[in-house]
C-alpha atoms as a PDB file:
ATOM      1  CA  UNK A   1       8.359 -24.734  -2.896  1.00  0.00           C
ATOM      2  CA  UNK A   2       5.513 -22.931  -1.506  1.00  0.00           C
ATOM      3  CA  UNK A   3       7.733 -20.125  -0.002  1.00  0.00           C
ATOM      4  CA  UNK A   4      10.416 -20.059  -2.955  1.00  0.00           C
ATOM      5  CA  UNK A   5       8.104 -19.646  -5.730  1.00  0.00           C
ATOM      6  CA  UNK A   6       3.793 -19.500  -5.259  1.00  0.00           C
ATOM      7  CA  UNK A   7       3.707 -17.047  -2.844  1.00  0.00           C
ATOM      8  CA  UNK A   8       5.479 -14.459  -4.417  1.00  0.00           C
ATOM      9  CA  UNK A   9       3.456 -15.169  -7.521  1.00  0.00           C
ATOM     10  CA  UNK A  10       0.148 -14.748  -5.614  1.00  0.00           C
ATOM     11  CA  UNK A  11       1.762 -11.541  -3.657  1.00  0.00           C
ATOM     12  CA  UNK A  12       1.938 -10.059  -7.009  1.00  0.00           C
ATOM     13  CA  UNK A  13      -1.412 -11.209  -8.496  1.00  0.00           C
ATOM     14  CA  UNK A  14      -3.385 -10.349  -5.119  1.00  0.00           C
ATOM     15  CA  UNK A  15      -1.750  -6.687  -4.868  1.00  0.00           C
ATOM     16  CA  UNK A  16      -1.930  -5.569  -8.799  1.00  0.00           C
ATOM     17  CA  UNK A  17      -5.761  -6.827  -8.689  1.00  0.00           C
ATOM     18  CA  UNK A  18      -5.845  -5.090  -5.293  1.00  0.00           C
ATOM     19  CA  UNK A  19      -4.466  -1.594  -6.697  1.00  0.00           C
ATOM     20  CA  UNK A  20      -6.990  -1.708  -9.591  1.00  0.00           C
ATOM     21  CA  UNK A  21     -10.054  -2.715  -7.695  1.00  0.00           C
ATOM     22  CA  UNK A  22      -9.265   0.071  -4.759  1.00  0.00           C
ATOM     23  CA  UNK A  23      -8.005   2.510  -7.334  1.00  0.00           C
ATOM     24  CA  UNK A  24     -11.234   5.095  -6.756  1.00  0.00           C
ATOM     25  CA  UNK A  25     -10.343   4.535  -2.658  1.00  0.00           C
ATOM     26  CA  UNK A  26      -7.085   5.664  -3.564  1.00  0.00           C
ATOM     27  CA  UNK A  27      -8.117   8.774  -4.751  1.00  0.00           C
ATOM     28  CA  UNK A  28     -11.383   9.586  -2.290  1.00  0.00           C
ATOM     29  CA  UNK A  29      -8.558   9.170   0.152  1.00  0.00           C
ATOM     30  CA  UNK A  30      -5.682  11.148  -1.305  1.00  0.00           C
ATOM     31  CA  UNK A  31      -8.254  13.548  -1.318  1.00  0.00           C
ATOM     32  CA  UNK A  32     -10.081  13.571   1.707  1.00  0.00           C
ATOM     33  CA  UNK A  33      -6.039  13.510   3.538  1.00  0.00           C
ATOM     34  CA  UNK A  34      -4.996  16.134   1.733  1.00  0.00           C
ATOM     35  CA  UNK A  35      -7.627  18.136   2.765  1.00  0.00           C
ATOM     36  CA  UNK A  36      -7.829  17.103   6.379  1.00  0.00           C
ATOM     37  CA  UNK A  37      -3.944  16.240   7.461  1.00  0.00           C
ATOM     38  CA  UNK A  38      -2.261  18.500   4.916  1.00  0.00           C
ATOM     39  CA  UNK A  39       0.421  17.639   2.149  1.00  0.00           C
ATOM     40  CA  UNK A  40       2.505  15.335   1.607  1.00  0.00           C
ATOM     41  CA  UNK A  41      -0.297  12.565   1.144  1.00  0.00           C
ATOM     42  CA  UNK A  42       1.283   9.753   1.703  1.00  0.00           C
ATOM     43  CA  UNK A  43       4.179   8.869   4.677  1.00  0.00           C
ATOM     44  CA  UNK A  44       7.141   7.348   3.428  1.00  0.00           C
ATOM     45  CA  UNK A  45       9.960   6.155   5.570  1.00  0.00           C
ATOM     46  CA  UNK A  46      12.831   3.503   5.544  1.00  0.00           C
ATOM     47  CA  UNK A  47      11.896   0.359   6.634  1.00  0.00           C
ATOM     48  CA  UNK A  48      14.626  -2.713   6.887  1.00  0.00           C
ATOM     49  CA  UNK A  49      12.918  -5.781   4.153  1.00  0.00           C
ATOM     50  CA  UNK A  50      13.997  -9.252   4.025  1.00  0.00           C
ATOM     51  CA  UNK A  51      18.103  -9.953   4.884  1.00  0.00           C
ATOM     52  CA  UNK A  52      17.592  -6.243   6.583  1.00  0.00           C
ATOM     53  CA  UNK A  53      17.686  -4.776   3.080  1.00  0.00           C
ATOM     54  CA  UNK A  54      16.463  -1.057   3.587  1.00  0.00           C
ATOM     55  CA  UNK A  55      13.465  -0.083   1.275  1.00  0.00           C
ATOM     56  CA  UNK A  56      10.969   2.545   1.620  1.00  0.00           C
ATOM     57  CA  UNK A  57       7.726   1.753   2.670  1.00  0.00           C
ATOM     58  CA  UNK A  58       4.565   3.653   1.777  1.00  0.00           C
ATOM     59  CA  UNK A  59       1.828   4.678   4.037  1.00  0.00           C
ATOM     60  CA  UNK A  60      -1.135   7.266   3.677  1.00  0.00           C
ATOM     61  CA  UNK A  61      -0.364  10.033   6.211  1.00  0.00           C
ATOM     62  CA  UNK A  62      -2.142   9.935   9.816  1.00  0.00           C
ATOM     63  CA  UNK A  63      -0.849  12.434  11.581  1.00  0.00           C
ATOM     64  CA  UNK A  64      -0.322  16.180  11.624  1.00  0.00           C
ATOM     65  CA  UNK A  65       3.381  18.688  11.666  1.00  0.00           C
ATOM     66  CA  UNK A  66       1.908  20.273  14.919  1.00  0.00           C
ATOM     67  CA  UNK A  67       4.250  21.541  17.012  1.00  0.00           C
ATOM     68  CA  UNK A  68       5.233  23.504  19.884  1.00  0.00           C
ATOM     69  CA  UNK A  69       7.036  26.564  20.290  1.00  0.00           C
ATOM     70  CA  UNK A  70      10.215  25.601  20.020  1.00  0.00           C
ATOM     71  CA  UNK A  71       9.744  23.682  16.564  1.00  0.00           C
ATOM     72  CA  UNK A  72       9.776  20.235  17.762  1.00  0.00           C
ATOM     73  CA  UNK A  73       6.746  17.731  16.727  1.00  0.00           C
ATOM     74  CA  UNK A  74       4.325  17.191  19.263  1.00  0.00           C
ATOM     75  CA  UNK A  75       3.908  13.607  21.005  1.00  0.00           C
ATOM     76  CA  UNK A  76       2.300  11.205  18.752  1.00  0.00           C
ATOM     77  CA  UNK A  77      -1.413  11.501  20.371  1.00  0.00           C
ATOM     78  CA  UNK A  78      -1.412  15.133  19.827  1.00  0.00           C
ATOM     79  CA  UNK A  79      -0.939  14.959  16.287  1.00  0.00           C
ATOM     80  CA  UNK A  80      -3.074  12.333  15.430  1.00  0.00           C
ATOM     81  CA  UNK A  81      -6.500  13.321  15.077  1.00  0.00           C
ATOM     82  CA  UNK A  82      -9.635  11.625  14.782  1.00  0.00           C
ATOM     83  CA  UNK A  83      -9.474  11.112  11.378  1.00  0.00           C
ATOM     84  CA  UNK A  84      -6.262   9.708  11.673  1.00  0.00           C
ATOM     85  CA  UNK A  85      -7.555   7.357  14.000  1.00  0.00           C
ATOM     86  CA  UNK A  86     -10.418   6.223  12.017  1.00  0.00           C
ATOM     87  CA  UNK A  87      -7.348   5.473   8.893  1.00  0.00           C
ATOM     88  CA  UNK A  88      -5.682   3.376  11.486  1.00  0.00           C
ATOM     89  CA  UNK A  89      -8.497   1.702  12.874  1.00  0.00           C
ATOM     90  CA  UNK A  90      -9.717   0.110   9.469  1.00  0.00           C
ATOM     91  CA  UNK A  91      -6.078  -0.084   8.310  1.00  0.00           C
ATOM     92  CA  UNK A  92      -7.179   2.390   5.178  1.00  0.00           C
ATOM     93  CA  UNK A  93      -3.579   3.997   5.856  1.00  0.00           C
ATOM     94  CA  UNK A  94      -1.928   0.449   4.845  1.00  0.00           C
ATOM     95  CA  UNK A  95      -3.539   0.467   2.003  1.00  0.00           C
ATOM     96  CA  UNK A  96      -0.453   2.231  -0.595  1.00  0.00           C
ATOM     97  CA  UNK A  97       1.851  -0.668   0.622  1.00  0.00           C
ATOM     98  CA  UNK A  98       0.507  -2.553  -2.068  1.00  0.00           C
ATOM     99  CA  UNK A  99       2.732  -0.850  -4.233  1.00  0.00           C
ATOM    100  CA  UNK A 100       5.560  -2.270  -1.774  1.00  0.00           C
ATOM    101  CA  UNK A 101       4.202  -5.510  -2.490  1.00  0.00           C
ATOM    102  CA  UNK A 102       4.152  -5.445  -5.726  1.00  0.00           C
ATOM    103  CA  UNK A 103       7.733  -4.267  -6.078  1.00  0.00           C
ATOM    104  CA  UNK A 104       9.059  -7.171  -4.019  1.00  0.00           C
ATOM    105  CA  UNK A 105       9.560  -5.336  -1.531  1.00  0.00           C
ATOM    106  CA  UNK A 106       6.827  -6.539   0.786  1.00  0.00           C
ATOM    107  CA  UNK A 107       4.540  -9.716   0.899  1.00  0.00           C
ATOM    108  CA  UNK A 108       0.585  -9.884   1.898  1.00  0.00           C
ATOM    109  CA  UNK A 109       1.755 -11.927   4.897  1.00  0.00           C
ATOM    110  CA  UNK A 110       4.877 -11.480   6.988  1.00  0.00           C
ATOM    111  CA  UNK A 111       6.318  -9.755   9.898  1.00  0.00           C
ATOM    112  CA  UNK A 112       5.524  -6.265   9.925  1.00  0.00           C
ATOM    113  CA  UNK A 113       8.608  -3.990   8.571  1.00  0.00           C
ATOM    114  CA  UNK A 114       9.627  -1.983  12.105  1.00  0.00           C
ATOM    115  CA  UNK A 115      12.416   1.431  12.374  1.00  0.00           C
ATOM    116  CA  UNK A 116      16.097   0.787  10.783  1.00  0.00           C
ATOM    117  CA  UNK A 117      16.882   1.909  14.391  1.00  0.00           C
ATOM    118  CA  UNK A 118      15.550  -1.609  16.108  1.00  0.00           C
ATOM    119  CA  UNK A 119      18.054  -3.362  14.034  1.00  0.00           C
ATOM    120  CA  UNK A 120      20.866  -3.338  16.601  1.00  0.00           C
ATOM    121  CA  UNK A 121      18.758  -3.792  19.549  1.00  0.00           C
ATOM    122  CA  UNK A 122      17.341  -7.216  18.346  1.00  0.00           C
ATOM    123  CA  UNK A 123      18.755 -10.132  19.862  1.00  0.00           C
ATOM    124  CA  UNK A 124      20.054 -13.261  17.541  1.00  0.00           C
ATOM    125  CA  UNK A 125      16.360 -14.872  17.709  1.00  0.00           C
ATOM    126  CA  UNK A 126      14.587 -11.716  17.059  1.00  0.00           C
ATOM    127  CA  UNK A 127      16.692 -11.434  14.097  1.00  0.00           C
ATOM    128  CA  UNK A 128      15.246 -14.260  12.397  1.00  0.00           C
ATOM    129  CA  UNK A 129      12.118 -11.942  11.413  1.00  0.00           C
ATOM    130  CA  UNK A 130      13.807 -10.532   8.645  1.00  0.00           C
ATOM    131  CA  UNK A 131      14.623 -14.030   6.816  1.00  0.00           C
ATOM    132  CA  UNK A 132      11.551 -13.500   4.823  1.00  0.00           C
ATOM    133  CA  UNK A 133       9.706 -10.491   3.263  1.00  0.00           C
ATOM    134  CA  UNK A 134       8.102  -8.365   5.586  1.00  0.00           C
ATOM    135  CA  UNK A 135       4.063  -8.604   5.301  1.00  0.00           C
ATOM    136  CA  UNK A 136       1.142  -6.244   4.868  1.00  0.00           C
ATOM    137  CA  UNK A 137      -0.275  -8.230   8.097  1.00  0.00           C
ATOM    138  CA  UNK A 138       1.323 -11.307   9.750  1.00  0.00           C
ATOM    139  CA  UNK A 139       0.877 -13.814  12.917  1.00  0.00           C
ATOM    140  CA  UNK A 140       1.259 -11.184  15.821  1.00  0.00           C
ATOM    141  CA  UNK A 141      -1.315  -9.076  13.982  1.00  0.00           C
ATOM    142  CA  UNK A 142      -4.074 -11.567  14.285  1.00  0.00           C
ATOM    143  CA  UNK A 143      -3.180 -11.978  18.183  1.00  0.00           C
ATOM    144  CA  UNK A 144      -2.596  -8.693  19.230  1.00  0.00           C
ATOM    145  CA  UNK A 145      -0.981  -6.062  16.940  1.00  0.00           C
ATOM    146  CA  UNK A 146      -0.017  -3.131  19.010  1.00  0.00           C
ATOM    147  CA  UNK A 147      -1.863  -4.382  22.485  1.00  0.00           C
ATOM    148  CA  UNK A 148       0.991  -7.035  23.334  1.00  0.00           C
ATOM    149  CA  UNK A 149       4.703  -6.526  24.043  1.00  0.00           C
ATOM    150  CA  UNK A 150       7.585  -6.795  21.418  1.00  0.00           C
ATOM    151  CA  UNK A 151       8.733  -9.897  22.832  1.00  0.00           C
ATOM    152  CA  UNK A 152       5.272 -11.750  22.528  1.00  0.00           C
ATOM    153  CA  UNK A 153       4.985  -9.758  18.927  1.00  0.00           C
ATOM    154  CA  UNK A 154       9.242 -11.262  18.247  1.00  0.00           C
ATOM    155  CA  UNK A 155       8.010 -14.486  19.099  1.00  0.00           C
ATOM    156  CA  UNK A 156       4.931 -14.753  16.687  1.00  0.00           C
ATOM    157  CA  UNK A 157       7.141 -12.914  14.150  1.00  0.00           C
ATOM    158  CA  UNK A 158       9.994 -16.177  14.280  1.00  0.00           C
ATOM    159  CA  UNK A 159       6.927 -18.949  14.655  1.00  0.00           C
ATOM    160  CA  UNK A 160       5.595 -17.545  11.322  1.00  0.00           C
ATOM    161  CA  UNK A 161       8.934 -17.568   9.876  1.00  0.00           C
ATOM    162  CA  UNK A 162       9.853 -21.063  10.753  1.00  0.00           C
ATOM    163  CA  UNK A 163       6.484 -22.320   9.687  1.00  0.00           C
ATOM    164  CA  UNK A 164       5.096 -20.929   6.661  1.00  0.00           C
ATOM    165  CA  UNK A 165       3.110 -22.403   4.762  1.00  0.00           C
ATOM    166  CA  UNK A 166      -0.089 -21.680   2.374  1.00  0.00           C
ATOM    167  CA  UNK A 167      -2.442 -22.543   4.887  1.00  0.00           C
ATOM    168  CA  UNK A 168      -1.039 -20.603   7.622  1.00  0.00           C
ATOM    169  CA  UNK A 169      -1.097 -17.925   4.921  1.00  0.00           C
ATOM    170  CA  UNK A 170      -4.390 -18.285   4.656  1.00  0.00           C
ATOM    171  CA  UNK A 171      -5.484 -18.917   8.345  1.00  0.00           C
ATOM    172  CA  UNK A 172      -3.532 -15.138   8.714  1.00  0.00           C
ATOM    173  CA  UNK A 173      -4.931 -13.461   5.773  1.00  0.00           C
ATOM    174  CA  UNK A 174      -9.232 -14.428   6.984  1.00  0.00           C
ATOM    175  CA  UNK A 175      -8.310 -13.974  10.575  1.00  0.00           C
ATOM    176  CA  UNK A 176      -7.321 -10.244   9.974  1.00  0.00           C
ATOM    177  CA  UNK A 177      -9.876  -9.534   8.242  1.00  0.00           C
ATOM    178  CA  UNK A 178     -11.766 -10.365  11.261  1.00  0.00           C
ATOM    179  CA  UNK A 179      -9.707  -8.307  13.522  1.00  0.00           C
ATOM    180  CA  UNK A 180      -9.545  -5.634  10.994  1.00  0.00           C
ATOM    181  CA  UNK A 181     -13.402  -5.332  11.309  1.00  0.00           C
ATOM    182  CA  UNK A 182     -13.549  -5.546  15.112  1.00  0.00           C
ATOM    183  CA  UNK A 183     -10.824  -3.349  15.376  1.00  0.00           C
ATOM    184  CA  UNK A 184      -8.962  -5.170  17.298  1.00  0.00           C
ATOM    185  CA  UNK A 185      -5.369  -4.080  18.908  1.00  0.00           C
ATOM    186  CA  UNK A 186      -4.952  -0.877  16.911  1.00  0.00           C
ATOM    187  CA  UNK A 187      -2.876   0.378  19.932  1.00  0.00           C
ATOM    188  CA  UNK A 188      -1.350  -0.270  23.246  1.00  0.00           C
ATOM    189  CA  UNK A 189      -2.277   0.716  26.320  1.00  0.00           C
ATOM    190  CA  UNK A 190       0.470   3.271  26.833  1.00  0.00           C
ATOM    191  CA  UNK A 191       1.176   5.008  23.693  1.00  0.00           C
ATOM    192  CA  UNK A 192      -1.149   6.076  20.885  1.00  0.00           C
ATOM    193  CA  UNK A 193       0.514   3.539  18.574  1.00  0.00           C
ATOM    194  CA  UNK A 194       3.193   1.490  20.093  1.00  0.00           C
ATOM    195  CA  UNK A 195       5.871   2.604  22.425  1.00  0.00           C
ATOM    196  CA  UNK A 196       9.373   2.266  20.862  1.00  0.00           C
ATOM    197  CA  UNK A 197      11.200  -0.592  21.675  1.00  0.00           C
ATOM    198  CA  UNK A 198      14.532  -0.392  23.450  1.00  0.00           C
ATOM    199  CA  UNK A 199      15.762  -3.404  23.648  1.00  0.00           C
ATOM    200  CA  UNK A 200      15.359  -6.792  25.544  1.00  0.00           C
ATOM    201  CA  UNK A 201      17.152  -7.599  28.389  1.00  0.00           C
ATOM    202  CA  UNK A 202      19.686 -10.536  27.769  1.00  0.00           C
ATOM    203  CA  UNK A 203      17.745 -12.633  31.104  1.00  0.00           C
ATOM    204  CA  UNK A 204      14.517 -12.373  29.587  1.00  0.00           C
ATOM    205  CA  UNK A 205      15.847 -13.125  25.777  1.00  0.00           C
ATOM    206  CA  UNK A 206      14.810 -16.678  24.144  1.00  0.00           C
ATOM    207  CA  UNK A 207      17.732 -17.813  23.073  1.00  0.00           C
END
């Protein structure tokens, strides 16, 4: 009952109240990107929902168009400055995926939406991650975010899905808060974000 009905209800109480309270952020930071990263102000970019239904998810922007001689964009760390840095370290870019939320598109808690490219790499367990709404923040947030591998992150992803519940809702929604503040896992060790993943291996799949 919990899943089918109350917690979309409170997805779209918590993110309308959310939008209005944080409206004057929204603007201090459209600004203050605009002026620092450039235009467009906000990232937007495909993002597979629940039942891998495509929908485009909304981000403020966090990186820069450098690029090199040629015309191709410039590795990830070398166009994300310290500003962008400081948006992803207090998850202030996340923020305009509210609107997501409230759409239906997204829920406060879930697995994170990944690339439409992943889709045919994951295996039939890691699949399972898109039977419900993707969230703003989920279970592999709160124990890792970007600092453990996609299997461990796959694994949390399922475990959420097979046990949701309000309080685990809950538990999720406090707990990153708390990593939100310590900053916690913002990125791996190799890559400024998260290096892409390509795949896991059929002997070292849970089946």
């Amino acid at each position: 009952m919990y899943e089918r009905y109350i917690k979309r209800l409170l997805d779209m109480i918590i993110s309308l109240c959310g939008i209005l309270v944080l409206s004057p952020v929204y603007i201090i930071l459209a600004i203050l990107v605009r002026k620092k990263l450039g235009s467009p102000v906000l990232f937007t970019q495909e993002r597979p929902g629940k039942n891998e239904k495509i929908f485009k998810l909304y981000k403020f922007r966090s990186m820069t168009d450098a690029r090199d001689g040629q015309g191709n964009l410039l590795p990830d760390e070398e166009r994300l400055p310290e500003f962008g840095k400081k948006l992803r370290a207090t998850s202030l870019d996340e923020l305009p995926e509210l609107f997501n939320i409230l759409k239906g598109e997204m829920s406060i808690i879930g697995p994170r939406p990944l690339l439409v490219k992943y889709l045919s790499l994951y295996n039939d367990f890691q699949k399972q991650r898109h039977d419900v709404r993707p969230g703003l923040t989920g279970l592999a947030q709160i124990n890792g975010r970007n600092a453990i591998t996609w299997e461990k992150k796959f694994e949390y992803d399922v475990e959420y899905v097979n046990q949701i519940s309000f309080g685990l809702d809950l538990k999720i929604f406090f707990s990153t808060v708390k990593a939100v503040l310590k900053r916690e896992g913002i990125s791996s060790e190799t890559d400024a974000t998260m290096e892409a993943f390509q795949g896991t291996p059929p002997k070292e799949g849970i089946e």
